[in-house]
PDB file of N, CA and C in Angstrom:
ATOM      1  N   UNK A   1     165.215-116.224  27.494  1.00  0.00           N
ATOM      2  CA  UNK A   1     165.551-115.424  26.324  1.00  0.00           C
ATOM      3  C   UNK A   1     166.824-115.972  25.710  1.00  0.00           C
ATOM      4  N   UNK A   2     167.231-115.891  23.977  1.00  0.00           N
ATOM      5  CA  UNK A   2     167.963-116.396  23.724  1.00  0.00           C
ATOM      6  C   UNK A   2     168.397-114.689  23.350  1.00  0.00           C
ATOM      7  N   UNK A   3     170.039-115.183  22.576  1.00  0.00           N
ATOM      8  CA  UNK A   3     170.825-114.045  22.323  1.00  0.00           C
ATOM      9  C   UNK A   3     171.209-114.463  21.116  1.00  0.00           C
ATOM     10  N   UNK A   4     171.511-113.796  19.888  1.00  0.00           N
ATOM     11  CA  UNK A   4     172.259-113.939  18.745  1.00  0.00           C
ATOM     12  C   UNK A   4     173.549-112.715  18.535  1.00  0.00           C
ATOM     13  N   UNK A   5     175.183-112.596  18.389  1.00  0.00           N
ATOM     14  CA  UNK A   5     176.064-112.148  18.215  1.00  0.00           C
ATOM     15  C   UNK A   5     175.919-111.134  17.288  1.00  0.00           C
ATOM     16  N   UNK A   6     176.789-110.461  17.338  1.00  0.00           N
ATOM     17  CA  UNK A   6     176.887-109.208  16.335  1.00  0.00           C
ATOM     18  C   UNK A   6     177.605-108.533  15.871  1.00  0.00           C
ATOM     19  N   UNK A   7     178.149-107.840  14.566  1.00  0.00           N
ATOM     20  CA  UNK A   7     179.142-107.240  14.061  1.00  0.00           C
ATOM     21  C   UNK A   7     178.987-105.549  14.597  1.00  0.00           C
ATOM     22  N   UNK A   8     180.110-105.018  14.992  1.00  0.00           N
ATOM     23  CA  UNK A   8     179.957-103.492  15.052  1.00  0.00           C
ATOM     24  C   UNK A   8     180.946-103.253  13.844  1.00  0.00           C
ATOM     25  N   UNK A   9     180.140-101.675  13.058  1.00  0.00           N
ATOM     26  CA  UNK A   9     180.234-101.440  12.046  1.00  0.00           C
ATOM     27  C   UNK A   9     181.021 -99.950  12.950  1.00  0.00           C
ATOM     28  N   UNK A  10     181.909 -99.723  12.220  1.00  0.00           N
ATOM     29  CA  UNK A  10     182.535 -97.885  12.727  1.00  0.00           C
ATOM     30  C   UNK A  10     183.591 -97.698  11.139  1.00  0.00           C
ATOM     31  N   UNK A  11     183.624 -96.235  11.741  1.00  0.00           N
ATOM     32  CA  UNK A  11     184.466 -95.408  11.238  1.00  0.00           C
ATOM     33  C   UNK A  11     186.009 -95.603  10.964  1.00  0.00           C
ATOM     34  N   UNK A  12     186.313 -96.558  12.370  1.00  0.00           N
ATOM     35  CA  UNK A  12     187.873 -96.482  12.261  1.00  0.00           C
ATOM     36  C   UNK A  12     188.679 -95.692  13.477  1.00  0.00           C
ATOM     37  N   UNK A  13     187.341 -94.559  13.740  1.00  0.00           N
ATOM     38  CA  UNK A  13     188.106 -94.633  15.195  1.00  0.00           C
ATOM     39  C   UNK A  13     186.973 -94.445  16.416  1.00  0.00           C
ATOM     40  N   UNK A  14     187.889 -94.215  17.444  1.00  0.00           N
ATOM     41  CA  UNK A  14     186.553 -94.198  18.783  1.00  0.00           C
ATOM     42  C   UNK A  14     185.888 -93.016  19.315  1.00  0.00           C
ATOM     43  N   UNK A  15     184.834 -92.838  18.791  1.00  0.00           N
ATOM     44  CA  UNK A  15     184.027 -91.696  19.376  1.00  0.00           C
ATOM     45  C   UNK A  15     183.328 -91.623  20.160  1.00  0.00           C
ATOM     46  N   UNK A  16     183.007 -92.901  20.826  1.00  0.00           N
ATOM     47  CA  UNK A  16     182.080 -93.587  22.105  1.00  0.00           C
ATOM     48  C   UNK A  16     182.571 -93.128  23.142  1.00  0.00           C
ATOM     49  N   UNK A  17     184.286 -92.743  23.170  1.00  0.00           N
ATOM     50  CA  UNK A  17     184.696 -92.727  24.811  1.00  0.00           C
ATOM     51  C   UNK A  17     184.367 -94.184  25.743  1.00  0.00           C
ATOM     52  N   UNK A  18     184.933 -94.998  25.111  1.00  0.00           N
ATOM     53  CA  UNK A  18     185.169 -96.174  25.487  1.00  0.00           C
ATOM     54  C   UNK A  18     183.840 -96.689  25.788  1.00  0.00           C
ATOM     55  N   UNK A  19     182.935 -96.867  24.911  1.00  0.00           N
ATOM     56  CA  UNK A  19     181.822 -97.483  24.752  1.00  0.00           C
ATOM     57  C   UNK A  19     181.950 -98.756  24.797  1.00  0.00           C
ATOM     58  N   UNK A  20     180.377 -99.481  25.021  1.00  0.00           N
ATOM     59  CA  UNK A  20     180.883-100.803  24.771  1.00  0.00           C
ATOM     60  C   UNK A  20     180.934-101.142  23.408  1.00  0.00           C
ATOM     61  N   UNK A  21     180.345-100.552  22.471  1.00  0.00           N
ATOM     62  CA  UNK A  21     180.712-101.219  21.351  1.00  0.00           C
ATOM     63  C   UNK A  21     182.166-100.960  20.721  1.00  0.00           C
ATOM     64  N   UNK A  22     182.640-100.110  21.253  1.00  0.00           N
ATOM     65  CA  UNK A  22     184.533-100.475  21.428  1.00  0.00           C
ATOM     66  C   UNK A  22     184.925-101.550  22.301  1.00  0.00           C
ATOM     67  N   UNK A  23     184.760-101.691  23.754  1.00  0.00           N
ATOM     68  CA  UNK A  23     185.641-102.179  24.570  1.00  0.00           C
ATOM     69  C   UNK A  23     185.020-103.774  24.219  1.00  0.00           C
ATOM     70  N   UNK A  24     183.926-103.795  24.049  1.00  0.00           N
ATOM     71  CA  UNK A  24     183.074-105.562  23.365  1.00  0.00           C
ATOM     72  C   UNK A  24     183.222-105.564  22.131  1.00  0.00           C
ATOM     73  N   UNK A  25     183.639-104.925  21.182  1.00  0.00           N
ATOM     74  CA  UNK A  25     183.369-105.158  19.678  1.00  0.00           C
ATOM     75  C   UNK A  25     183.633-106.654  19.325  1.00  0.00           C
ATOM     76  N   UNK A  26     184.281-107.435  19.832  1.00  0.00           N
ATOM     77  CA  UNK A  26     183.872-108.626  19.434  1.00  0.00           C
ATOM     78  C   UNK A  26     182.702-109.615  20.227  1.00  0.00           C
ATOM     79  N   UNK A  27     181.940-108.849  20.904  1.00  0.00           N
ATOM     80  CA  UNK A  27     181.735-109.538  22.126  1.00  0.00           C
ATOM     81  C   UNK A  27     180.193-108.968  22.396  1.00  0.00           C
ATOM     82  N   UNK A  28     179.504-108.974  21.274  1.00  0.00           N
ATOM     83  CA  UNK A  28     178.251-108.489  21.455  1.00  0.00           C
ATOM     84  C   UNK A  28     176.653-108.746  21.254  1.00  0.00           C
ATOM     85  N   UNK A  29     176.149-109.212  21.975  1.00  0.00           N
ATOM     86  CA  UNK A  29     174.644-109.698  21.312  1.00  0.00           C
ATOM     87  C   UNK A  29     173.302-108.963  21.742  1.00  0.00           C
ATOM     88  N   UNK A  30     172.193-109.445  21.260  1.00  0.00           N
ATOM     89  CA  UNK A  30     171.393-108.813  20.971  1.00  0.00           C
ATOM     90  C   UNK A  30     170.093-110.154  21.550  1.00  0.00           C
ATOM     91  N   UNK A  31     169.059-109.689  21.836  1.00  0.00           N
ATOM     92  CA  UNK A  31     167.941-110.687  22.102  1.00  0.00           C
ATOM     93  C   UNK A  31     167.428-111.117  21.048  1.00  0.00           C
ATOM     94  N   UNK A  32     167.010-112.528  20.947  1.00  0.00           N
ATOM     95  CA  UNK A  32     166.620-113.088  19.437  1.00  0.00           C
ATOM     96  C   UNK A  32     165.882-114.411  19.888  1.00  0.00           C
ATOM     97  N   UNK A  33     164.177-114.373  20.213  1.00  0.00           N
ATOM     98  CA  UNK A  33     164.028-115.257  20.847  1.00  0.00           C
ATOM     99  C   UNK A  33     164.754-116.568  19.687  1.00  0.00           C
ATOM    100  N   UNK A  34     165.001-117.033  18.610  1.00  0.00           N
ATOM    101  CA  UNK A  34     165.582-118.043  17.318  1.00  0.00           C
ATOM    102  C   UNK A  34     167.095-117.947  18.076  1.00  0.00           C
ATOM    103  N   UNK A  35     167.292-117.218  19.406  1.00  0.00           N
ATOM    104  CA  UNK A  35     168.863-117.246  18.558  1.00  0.00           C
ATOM    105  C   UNK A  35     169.795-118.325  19.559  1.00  0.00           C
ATOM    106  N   UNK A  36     171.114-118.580  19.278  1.00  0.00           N
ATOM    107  CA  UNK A  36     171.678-119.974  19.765  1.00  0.00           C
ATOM    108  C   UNK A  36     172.155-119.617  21.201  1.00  0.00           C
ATOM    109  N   UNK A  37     172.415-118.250  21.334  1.00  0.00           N
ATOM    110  CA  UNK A  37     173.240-118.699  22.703  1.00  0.00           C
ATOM    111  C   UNK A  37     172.131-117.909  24.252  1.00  0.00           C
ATOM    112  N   UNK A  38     172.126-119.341  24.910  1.00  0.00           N
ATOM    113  CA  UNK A  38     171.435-118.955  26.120  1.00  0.00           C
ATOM    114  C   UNK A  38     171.848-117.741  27.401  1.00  0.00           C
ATOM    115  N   UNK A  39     171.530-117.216  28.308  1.00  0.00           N
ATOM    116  CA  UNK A  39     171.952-116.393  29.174  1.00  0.00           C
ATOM    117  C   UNK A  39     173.181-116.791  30.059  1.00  0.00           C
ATOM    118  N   UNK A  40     172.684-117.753  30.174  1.00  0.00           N
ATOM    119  CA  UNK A  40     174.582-118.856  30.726  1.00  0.00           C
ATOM    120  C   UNK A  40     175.588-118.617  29.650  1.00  0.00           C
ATOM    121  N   UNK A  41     175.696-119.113  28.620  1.00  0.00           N
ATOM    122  CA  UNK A  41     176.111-118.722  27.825  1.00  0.00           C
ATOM    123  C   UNK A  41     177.151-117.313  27.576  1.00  0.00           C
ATOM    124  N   UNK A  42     176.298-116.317  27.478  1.00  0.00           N
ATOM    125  CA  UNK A  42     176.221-114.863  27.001  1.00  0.00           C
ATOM    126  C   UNK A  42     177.244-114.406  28.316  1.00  0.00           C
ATOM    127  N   UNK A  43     177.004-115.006  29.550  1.00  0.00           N
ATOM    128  CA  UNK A  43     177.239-114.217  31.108  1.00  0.00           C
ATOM    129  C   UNK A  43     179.066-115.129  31.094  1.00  0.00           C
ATOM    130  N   UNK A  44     179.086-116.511  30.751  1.00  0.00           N
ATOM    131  CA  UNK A  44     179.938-117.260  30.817  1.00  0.00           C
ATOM    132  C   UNK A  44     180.961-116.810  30.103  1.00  0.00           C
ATOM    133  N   UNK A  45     180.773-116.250  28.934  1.00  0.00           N
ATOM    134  CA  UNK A  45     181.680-115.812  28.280  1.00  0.00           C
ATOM    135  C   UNK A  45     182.195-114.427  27.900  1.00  0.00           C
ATOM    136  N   UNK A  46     181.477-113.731  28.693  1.00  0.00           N
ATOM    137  CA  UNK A  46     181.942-111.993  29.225  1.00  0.00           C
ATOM    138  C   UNK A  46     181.098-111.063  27.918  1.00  0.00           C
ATOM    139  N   UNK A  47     180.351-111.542  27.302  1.00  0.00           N
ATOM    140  CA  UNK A  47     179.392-111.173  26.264  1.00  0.00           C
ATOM    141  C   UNK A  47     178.730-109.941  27.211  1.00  0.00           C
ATOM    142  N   UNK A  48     178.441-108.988  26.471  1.00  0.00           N
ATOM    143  CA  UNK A  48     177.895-107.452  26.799  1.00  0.00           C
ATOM    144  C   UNK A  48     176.284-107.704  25.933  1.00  0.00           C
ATOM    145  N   UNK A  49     175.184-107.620  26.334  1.00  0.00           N
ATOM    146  CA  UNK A  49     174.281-107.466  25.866  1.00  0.00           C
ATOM    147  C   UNK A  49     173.621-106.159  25.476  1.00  0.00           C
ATOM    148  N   UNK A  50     173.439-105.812  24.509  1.00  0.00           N
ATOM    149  CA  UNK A  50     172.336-104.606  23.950  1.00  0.00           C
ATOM    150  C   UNK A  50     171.099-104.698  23.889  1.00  0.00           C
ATOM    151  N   UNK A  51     169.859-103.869  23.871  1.00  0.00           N
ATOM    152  CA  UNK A  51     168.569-103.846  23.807  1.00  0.00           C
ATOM    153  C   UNK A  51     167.953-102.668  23.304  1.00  0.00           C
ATOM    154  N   UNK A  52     167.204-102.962  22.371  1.00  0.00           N
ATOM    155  CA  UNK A  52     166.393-102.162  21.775  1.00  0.00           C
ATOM    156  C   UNK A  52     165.700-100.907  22.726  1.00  0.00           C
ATOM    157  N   UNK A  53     166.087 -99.523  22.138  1.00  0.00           N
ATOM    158  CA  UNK A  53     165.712 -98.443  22.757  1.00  0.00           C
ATOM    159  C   UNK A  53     164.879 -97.526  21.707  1.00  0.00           C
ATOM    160  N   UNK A  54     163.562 -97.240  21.811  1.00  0.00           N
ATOM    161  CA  UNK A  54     163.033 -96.216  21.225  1.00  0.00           C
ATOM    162  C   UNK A  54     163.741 -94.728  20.845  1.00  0.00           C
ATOM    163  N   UNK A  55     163.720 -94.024  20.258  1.00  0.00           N
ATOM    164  CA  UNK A  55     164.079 -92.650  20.751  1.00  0.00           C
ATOM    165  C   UNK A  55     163.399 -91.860  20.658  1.00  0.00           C
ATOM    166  N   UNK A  56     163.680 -90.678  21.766  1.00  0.00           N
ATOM    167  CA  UNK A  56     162.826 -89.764  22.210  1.00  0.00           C
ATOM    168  C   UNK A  56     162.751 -88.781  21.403  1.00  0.00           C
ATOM    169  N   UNK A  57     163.729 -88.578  20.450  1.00  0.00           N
ATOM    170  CA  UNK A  57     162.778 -87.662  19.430  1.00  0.00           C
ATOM    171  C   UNK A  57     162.159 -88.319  17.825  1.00  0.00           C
ATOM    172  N   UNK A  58     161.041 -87.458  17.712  1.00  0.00           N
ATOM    173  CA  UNK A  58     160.038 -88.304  17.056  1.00  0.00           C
ATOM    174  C   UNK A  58     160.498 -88.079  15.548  1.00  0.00           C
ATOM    175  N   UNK A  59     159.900 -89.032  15.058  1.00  0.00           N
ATOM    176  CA  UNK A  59     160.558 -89.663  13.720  1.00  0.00           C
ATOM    177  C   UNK A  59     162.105 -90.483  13.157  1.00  0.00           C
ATOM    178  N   UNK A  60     162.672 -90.151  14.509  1.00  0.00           N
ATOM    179  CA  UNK A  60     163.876 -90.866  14.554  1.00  0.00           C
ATOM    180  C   UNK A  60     163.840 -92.449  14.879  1.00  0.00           C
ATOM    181  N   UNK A  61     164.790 -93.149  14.326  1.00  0.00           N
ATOM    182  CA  UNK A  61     164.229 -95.005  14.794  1.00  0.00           C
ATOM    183  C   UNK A  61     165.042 -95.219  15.897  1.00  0.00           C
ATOM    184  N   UNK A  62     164.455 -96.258  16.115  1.00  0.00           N
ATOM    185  CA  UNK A  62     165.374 -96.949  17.755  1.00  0.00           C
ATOM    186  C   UNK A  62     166.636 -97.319  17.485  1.00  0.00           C
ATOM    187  N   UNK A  63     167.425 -97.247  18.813  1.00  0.00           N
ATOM    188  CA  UNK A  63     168.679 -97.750  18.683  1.00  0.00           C
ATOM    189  C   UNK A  63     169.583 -98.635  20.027  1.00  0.00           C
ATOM    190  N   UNK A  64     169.942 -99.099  19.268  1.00  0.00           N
ATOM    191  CA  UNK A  64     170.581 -99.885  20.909  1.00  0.00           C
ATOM    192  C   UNK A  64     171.466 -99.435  21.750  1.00  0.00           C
ATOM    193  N   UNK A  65     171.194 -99.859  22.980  1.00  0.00           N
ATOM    194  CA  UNK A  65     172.137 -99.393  23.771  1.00  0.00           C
ATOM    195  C   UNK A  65     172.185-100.390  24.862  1.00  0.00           C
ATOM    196  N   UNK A  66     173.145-100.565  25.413  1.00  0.00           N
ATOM    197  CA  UNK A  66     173.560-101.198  26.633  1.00  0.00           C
ATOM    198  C   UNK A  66     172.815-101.952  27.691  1.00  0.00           C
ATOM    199  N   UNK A  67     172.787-103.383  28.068  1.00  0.00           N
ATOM    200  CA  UNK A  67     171.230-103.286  28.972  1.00  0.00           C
ATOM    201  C   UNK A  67     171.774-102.795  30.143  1.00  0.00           C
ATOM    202  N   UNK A  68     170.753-102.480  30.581  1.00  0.00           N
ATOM    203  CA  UNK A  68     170.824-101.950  32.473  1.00  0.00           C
ATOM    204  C   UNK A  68     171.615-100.763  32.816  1.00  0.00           C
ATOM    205  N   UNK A  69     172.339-100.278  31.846  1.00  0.00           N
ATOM    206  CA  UNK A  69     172.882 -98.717  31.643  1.00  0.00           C
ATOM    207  C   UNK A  69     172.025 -97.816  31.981  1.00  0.00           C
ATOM    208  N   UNK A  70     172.228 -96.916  32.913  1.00  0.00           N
ATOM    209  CA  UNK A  70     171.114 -95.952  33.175  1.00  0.00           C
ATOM    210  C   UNK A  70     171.927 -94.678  32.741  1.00  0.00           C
ATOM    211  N   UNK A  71     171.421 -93.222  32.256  1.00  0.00           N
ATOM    212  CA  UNK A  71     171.588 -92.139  32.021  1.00  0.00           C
ATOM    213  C   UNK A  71     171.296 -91.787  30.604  1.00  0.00           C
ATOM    214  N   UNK A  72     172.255 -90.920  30.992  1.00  0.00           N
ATOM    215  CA  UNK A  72     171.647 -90.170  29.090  1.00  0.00           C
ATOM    216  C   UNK A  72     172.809 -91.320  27.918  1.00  0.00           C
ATOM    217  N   UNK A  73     172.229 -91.205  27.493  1.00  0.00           N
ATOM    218  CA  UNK A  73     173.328 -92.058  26.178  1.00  0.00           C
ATOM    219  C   UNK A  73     173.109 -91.307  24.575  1.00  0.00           C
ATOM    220  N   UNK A  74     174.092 -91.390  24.034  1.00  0.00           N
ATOM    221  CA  UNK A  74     174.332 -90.540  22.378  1.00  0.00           C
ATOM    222  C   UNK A  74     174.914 -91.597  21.768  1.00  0.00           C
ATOM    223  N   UNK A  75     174.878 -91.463  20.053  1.00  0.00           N
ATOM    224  CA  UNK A  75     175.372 -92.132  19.317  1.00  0.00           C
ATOM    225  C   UNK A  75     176.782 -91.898  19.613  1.00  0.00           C
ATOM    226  N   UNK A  76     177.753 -92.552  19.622  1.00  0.00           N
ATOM    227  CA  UNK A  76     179.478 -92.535  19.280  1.00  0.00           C
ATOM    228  C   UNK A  76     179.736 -92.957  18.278  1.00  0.00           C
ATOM    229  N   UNK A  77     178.960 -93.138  16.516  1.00  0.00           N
ATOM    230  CA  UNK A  77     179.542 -93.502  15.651  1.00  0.00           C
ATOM    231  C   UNK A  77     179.574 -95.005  15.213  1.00  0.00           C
ATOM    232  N   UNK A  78     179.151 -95.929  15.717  1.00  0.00           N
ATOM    233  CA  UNK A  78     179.230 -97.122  15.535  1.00  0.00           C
ATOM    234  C   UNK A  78     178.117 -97.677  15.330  1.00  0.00           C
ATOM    235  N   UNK A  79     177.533 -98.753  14.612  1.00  0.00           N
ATOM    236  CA  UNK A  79     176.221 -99.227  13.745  1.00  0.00           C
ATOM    237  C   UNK A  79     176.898-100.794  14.762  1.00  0.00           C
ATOM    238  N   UNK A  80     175.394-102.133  14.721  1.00  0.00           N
ATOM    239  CA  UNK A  80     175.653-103.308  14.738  1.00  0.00           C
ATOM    240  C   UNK A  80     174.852-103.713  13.579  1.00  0.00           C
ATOM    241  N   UNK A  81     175.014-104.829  13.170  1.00  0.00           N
ATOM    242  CA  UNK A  81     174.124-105.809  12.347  1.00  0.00           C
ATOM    243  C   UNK A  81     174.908-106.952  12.535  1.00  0.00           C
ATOM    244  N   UNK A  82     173.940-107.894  11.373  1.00  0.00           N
ATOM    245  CA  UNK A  82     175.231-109.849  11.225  1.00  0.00           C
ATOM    246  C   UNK A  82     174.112-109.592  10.093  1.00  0.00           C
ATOM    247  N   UNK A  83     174.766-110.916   9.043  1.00  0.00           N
ATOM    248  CA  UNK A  83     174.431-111.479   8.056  1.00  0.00           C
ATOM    249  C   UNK A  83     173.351-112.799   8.511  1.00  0.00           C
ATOM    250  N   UNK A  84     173.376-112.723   9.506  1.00  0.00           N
ATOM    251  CA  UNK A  84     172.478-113.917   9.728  1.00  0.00           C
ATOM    252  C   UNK A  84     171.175-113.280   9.717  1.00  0.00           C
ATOM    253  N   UNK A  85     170.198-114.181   9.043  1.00  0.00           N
ATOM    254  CA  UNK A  85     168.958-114.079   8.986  1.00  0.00           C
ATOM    255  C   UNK A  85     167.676-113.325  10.053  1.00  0.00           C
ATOM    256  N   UNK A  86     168.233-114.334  11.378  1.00  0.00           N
ATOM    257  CA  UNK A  86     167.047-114.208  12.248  1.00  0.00           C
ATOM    258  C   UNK A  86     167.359-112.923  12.755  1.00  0.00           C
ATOM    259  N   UNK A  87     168.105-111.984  12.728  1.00  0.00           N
ATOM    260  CA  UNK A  87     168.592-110.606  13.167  1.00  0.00           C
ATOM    261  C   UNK A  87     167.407-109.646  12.156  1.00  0.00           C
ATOM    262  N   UNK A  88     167.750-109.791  10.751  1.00  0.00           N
ATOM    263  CA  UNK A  88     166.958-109.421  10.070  1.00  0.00           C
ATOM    264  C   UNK A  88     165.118-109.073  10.543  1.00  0.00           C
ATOM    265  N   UNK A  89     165.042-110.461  10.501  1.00  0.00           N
ATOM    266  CA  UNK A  89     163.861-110.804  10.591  1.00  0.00           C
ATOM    267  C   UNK A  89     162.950-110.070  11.648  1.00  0.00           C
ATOM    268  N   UNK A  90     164.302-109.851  12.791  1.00  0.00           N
ATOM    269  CA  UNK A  90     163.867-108.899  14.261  1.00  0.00           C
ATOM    270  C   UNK A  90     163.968-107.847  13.938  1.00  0.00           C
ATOM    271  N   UNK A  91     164.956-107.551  13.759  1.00  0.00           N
ATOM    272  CA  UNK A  91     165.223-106.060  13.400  1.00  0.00           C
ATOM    273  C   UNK A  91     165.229-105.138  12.123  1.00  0.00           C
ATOM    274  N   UNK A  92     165.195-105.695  11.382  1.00  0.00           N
ATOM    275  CA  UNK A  92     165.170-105.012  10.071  1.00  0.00           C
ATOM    276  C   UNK A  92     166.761-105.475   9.209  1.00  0.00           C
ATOM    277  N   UNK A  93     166.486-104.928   8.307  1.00  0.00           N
ATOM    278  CA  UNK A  93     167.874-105.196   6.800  1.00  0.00           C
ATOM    279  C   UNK A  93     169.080-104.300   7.007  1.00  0.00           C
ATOM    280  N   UNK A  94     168.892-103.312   7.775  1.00  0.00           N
ATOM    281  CA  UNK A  94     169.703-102.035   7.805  1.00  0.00           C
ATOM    282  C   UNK A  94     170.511-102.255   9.295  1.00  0.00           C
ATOM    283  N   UNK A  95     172.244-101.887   9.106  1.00  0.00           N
ATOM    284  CA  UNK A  95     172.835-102.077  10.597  1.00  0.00           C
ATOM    285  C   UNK A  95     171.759-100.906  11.437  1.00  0.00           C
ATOM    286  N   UNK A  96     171.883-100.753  12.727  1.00  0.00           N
ATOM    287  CA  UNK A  96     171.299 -99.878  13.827  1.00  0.00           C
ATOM    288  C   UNK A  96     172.201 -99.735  14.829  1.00  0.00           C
ATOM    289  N   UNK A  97     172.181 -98.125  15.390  1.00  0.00           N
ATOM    290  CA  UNK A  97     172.978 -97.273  15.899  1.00  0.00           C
ATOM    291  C   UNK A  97     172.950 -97.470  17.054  1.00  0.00           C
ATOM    292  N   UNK A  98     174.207 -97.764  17.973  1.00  0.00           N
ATOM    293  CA  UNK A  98     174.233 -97.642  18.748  1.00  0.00           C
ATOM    294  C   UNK A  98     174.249 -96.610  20.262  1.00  0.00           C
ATOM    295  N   UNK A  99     173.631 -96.260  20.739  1.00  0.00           N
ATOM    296  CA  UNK A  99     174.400 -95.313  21.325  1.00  0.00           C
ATOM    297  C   UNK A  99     174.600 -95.672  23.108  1.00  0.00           C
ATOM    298  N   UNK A 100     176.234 -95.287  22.772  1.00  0.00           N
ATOM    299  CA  UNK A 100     176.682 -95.919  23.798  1.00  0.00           C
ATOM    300  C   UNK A 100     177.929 -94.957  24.435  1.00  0.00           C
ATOM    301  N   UNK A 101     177.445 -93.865  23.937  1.00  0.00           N
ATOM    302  CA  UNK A 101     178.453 -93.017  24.840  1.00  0.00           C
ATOM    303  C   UNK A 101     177.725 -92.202  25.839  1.00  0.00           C
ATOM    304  N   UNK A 102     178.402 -92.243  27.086  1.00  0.00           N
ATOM    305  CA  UNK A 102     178.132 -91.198  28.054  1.00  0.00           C
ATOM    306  C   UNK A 102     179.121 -90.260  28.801  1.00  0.00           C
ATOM    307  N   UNK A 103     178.255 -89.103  28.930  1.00  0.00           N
ATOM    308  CA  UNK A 103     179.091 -88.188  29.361  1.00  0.00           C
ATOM    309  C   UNK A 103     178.259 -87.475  30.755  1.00  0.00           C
ATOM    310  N   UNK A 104     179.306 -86.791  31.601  1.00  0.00           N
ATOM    311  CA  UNK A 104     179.136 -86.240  32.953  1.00  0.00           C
ATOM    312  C   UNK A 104     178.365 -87.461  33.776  1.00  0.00           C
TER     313      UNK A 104
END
């Protein structure tokens, strides 16, 4: 699997409770089989990976969250996207929500 980088979009302040898309905000990718950086890569350089999560209530769209994170997770306010193409192409035109806060 390849990985492509990513911008987190926020508010300005932290509502995650030290989410990763706070504590990685520069430091974040996403699976993209097009994309440049390999799993060596991603692991080598302390990169936090996200993955596409359905959500459980219906009509709502998916959102990312953390890989291998287990529990409940909520939005904290923060969107990812990039201007690069092949993100698009995976995911759609619109940033997508992260949710990456947990509590208890």
């Amino acid at each position: 699997m390849k990985y492509l980088p990513v911008s987190v979009y926020t508010n300005g302040s932290d509502c995650t409770m030290n989410g990763v898309s706070f504590t990685h905000a520069d430091k974040l990718v996403v699976p993209c089989e097009d994309g440049f950086l390999s799993l060596d890569d991603v692991t080598d350089r302390g990169y936090a990976i996200l993955e596409l999560e359905d959500s459980n209530l219906r009509g709502a769209p998916p959102h990312f969250k953390q890989a291998g994170r287990k529990g409940w997770n909520m939005f904290g306010g923060n969107y990812v996207s990039t201007s690069d193409s092949r993100f698009s192409r995976k995911y759609g035109w619109s940033p997508i929500a992260v949710h990456d806060r947990y509590e208890g």
